[in-house]
Protein backbone atom coordinates (compact mmCIF):
# COMPACT_ATOMS: atom_id res chain seq x y z
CA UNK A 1 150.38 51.51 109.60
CA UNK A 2 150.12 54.59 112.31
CA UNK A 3 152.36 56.79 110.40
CA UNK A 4 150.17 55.70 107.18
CA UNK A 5 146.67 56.90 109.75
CA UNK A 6 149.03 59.92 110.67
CA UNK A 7 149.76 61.41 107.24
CA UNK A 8 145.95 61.22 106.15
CA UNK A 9 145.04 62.54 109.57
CA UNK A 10 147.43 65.79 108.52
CA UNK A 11 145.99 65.92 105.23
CA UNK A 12 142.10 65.63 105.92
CA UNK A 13 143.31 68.81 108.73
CA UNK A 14 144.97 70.63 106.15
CA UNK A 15 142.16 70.12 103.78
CA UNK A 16 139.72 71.52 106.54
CA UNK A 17 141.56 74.43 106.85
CA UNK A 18 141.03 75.70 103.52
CA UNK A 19 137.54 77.29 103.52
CA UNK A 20 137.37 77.86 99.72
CA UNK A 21 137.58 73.95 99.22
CA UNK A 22 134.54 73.41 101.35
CA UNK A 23 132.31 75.39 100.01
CA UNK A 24 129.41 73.79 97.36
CA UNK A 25 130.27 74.47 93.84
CA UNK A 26 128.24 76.82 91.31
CA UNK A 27 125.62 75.02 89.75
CA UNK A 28 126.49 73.03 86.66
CA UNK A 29 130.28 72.89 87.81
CA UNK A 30 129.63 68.72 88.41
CA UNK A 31 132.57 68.20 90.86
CA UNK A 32 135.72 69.75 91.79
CA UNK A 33 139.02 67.70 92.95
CA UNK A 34 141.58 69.22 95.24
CA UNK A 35 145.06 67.59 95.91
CA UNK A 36 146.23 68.91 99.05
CA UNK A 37 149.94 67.51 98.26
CA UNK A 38 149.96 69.93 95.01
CA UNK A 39 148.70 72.94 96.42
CA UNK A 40 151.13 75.76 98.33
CA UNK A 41 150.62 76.60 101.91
């Protein structure tokens, strides 16, 4: 179960870093849906 806890801790970090994902999207665009396991570093 810790290394479970361990690999979403990385992933919500890694997710943080990107500043682009943060950010609100334009009006109208509804939602937008990363995958952090699918993107390159």
């Amino acid at each position: 179960m810790r290394e479970h806890w361990a690999s979403g801790h990385e992933d919500t970090k890694r997710s943080l870093k990107r500043r682009d994902w943060i950010k609100m999207p334009e009006n109208g665009m509804g939602i937008v849906i990363h995958d952090v396991h699918r993107e390159s570093e």
